[in-house]
C-alpha atoms as a PDB file:
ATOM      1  CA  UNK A   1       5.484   5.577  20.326  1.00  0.00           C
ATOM      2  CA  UNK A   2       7.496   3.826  17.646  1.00  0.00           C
ATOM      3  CA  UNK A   3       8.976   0.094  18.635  1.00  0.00           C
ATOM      4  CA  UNK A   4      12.224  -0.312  17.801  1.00  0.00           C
ATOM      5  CA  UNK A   5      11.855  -2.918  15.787  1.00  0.00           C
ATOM      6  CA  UNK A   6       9.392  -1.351  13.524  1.00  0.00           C
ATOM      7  CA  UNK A   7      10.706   0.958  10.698  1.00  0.00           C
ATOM      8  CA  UNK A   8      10.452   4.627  11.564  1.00  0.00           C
ATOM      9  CA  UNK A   9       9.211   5.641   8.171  1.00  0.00           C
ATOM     10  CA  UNK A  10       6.338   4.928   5.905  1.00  0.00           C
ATOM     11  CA  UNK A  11       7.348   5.291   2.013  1.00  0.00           C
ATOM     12  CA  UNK A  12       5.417   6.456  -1.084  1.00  0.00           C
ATOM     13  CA  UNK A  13       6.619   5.685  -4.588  1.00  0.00           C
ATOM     14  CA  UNK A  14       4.902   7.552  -7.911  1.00  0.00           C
ATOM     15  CA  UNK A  15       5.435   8.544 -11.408  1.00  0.00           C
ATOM     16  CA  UNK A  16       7.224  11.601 -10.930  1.00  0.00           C
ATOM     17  CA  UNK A  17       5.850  13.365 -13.876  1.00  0.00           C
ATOM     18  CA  UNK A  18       2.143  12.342 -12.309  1.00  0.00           C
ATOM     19  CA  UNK A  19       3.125  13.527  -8.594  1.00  0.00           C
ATOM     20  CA  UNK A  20       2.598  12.136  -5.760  1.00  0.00           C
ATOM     21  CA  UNK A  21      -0.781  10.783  -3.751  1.00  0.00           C
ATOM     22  CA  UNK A  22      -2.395  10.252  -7.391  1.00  0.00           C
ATOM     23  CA  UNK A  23      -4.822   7.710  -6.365  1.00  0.00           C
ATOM     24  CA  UNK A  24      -7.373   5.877  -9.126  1.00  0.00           C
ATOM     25  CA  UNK A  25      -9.629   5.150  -6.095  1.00  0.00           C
ATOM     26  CA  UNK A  26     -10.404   8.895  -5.684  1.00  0.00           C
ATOM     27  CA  UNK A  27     -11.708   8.938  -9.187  1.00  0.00           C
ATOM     28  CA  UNK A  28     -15.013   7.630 -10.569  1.00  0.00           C
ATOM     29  CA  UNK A  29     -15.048   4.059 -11.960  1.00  0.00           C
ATOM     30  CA  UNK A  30     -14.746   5.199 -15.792  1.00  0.00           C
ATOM     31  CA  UNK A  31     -12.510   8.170 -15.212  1.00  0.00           C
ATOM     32  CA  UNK A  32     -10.254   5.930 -13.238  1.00  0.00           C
ATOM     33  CA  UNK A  33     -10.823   2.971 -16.680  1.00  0.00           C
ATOM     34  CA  UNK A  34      -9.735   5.678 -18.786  1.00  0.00           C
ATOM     35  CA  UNK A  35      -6.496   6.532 -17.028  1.00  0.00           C
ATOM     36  CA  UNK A  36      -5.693   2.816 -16.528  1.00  0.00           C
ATOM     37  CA  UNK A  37      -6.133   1.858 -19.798  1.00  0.00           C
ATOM     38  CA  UNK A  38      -3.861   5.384 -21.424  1.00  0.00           C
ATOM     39  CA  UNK A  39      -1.294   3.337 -19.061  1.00  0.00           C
ATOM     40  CA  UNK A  40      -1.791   0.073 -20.472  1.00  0.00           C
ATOM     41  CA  UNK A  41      -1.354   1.616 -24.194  1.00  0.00           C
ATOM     42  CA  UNK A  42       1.869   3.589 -23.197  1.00  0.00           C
ATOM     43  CA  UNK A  43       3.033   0.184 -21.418  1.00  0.00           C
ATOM     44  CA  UNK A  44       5.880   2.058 -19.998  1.00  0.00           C
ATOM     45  CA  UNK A  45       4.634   0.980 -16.284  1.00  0.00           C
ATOM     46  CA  UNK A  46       3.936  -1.787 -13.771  1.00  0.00           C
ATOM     47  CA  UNK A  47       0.022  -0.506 -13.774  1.00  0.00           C
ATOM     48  CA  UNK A  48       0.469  -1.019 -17.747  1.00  0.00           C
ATOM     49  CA  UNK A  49       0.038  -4.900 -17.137  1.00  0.00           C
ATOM     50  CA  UNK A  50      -2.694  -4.630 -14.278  1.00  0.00           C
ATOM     51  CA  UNK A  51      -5.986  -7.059 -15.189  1.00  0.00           C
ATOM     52  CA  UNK A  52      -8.774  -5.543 -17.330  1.00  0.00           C
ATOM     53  CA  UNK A  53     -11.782  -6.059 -13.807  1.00  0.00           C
ATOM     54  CA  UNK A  54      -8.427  -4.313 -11.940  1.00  0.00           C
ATOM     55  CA  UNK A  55     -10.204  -0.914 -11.018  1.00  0.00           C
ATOM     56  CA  UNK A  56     -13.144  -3.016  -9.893  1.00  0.00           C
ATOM     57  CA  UNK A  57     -11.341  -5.309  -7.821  1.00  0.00           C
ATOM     58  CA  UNK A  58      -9.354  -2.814  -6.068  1.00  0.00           C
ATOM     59  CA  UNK A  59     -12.810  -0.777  -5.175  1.00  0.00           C
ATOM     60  CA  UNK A  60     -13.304  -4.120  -3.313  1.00  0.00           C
ATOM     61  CA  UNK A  61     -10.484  -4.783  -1.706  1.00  0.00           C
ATOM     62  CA  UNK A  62     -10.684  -1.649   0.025  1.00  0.00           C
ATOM     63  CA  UNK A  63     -14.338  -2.032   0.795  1.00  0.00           C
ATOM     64  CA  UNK A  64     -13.146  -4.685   2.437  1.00  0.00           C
ATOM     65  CA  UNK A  65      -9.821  -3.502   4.203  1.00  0.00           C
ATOM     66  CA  UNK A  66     -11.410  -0.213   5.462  1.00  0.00           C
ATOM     67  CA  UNK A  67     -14.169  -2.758   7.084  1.00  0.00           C
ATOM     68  CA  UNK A  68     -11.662  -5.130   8.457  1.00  0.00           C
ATOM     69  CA  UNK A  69      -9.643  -2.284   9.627  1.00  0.00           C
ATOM     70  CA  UNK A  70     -12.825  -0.919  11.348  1.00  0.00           C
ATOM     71  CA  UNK A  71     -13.531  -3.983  12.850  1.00  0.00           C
ATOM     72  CA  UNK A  72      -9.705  -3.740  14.636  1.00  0.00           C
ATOM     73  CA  UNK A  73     -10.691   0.013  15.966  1.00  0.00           C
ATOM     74  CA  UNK A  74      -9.200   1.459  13.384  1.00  0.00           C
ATOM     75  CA  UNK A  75     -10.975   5.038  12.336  1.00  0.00           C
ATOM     76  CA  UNK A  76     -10.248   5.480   8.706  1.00  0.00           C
ATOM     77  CA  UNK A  77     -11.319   9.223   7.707  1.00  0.00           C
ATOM     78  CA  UNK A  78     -11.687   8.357   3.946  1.00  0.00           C
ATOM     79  CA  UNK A  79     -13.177   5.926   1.908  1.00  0.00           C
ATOM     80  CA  UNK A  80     -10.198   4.870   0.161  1.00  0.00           C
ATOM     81  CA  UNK A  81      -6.654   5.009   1.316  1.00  0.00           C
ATOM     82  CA  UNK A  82      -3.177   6.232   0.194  1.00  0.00           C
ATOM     83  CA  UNK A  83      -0.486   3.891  -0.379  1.00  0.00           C
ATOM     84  CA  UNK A  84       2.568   3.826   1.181  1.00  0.00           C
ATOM     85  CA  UNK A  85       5.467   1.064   2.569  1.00  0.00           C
ATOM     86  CA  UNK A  86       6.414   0.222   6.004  1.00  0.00           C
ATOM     87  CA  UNK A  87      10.232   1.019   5.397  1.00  0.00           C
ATOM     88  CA  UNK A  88      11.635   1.662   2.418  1.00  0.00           C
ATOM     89  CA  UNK A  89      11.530  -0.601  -0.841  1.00  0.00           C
ATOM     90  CA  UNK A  90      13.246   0.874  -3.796  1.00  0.00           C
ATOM     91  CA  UNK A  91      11.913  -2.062  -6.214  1.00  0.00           C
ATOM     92  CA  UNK A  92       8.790  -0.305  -5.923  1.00  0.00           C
ATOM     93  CA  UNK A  93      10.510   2.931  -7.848  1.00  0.00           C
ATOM     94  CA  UNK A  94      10.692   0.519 -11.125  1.00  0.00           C
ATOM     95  CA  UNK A  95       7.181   0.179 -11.589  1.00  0.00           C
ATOM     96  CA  UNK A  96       7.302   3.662 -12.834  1.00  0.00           C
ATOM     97  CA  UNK A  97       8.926   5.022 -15.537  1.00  0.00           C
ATOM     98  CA  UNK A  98      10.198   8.271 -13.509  1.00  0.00           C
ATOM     99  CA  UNK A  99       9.647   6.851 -10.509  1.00  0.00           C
ATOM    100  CA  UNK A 100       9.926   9.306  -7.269  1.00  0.00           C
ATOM    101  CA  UNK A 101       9.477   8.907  -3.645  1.00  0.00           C
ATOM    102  CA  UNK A 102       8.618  10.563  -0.545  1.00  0.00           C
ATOM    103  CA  UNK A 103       8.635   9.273   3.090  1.00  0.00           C
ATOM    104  CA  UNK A 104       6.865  10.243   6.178  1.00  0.00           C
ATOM    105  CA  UNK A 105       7.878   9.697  10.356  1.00  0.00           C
ATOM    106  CA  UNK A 106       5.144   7.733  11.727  1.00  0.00           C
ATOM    107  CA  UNK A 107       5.349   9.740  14.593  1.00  0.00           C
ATOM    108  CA  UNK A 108       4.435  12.746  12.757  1.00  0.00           C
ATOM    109  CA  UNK A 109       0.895  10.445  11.925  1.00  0.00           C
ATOM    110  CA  UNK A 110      -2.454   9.841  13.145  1.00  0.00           C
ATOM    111  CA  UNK A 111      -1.498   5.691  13.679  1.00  0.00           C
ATOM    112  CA  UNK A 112      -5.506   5.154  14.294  1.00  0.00           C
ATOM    113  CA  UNK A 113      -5.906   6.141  10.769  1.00  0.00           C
ATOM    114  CA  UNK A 114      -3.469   3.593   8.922  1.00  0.00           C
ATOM    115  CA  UNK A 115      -3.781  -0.199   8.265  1.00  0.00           C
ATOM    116  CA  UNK A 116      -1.163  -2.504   7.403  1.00  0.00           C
ATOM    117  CA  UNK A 117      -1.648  -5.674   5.089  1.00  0.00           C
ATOM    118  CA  UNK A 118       2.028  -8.172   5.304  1.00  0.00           C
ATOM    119  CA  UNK A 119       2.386  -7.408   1.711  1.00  0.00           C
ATOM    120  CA  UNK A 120       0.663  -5.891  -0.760  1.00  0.00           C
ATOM    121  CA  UNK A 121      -2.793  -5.464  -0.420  1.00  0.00           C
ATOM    122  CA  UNK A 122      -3.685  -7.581  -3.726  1.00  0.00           C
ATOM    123  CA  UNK A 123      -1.960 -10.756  -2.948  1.00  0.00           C
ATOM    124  CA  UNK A 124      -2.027 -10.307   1.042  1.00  0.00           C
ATOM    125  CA  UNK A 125      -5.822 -10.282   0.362  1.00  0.00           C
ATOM    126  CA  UNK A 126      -6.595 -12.088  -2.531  1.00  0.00           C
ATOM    127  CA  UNK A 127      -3.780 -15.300  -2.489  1.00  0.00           C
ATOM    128  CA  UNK A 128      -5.146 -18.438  -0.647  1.00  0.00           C
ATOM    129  CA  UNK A 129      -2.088 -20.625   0.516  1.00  0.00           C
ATOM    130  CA  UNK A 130      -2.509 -20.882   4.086  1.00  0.00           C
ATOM    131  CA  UNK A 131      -0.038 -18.150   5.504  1.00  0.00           C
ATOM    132  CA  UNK A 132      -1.537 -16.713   8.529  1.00  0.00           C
ATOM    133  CA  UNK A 133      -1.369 -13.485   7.586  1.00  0.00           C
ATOM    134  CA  UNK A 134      -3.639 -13.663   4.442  1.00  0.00           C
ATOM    135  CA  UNK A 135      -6.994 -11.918   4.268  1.00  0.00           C
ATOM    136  CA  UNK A 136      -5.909  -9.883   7.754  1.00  0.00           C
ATOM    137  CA  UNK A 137      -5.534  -6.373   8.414  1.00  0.00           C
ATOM    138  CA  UNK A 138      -3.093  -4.935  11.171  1.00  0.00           C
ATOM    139  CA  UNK A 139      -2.687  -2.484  13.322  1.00  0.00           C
ATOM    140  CA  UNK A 140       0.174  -0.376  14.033  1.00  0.00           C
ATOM    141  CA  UNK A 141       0.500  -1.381  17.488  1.00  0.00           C
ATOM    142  CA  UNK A 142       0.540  -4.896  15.913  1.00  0.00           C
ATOM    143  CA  UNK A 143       3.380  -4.331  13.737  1.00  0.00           C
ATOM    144  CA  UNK A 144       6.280  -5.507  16.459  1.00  0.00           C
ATOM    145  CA  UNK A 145       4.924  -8.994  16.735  1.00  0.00           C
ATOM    146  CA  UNK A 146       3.717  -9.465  12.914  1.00  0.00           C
ATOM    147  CA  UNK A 147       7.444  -8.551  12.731  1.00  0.00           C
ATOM    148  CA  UNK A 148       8.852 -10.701  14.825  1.00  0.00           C
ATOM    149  CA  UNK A 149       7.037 -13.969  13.685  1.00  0.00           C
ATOM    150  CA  UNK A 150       7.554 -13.573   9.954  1.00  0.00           C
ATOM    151  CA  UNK A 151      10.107 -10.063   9.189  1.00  0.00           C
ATOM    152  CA  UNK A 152      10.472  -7.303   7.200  1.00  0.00           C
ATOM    153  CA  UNK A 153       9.779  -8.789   3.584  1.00  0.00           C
ATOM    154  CA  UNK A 154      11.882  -6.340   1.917  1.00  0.00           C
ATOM    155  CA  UNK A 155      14.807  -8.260   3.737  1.00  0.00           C
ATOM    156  CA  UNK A 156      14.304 -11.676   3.027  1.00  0.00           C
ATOM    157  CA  UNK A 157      12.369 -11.383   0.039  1.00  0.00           C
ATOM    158  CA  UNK A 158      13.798  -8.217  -1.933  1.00  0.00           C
ATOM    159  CA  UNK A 159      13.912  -9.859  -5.351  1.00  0.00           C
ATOM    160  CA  UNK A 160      10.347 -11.549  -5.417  1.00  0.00           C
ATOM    161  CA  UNK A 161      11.702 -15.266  -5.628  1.00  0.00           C
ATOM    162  CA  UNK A 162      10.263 -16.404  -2.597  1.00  0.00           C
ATOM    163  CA  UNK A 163       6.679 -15.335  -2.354  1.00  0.00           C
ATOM    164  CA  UNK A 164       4.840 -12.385  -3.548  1.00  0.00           C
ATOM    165  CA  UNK A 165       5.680 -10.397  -0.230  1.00  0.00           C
ATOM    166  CA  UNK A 166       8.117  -7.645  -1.268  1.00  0.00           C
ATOM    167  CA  UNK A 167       6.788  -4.865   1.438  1.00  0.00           C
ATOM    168  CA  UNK A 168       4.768  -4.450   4.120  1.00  0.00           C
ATOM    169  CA  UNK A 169       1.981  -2.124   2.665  1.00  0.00           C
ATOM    170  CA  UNK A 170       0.321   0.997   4.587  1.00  0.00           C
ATOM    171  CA  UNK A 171      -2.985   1.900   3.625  1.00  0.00           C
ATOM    172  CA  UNK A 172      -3.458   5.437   5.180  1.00  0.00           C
ATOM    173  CA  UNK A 173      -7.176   6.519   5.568  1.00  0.00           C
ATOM    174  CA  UNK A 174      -6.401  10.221   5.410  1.00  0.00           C
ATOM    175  CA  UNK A 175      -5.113  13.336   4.025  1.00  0.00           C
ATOM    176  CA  UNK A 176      -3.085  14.105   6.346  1.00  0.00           C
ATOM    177  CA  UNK A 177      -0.156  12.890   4.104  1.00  0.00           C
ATOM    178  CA  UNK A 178      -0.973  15.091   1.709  1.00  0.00           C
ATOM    179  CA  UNK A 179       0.708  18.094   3.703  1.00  0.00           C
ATOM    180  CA  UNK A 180       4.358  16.326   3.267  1.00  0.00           C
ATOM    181  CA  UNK A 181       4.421  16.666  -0.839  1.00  0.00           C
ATOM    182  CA  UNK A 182       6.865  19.149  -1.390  1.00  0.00           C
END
């Protein structure tokens, strides 16, 4: 059952001409290089300005989430996740140079399957300046009081000035998903 406080949908954003659900994680390591650095060279993208260890560091991350996530009861079905928003956050539309989206009930989805980091995964993860919620992993039935105590960032953050928290991100550990591209 969905709280009322917590958004109804989960978002995806993506290069239109690339479709949806693309994910670098499903790829091997130098496949995945390849494609990231054709994006770097077009620079016509957010991903165009990503680190050059960013493939690498994302394979850990999600070692890491999926664990975490684990940990919590959560049953991921996959080894890497797709990436989607908790509500939507049309900012996310201008990393791309096409940029599309699609979004998903939550109802209509296995909520045992999907994490939630209070931003996005990098920074939520990776940035060390004592906010409670960094380096944690939550669960949907979490979601009403990580609400509560600190919002929806796409409200009071939605032009980046205040912290790097633009979006609650959803890491789903399935395919399910998949059966919503249209």
């Amino acid at each position: 059952m969905v709280d009322n406080n917590v958004p109804n949908y989960l978002f995806h954003y993506y290069e239109q001409s690339v479709g949806a659900f693309k994910n670098l994680s499903s790829l091997p390591v130098n496949q995945a290089e390849g494609i990231l650095s054709n994006i770097r060279q077009l620079n016509q993208s957010f991903a165009s300005k990503r680190q050059a260890n960013y493939i690498e560091l994302r394979i850990e991350l999600e070692r890491r989430i999926r664990q975490l996530f684990i940990d919590k009861g959560g049953i991921p079905k996959k080894s890497f996740p797709h990436y989607m928003t908790l509500g939507s956050c049309d900012w996310l539309k201008g990393w791309y140079k096409d940029g599309g989206s699609l979004q998903i009930a939550i109802e209509n989805l296995n909520l045992n399957s999907i994490s939630f980091t209070y931003g996005d995964s990098f920074p939520a993860m990776r940035v060390q300046d004592g906010k409670p919620y960094r380096g944690q992993v939550f669960t949907f039935e979490e979601l009403p009081r990580l609400l509560e105590l600190y919002g929806l960032p796409q409200v009071w953050n939605c032009d980046g000035s205040l912290a790097p928290e633009r979006y609650i991100e959803a890491q789903v550990w399935d395919d399910e998903v998949l059966k919503y591209i249209v």
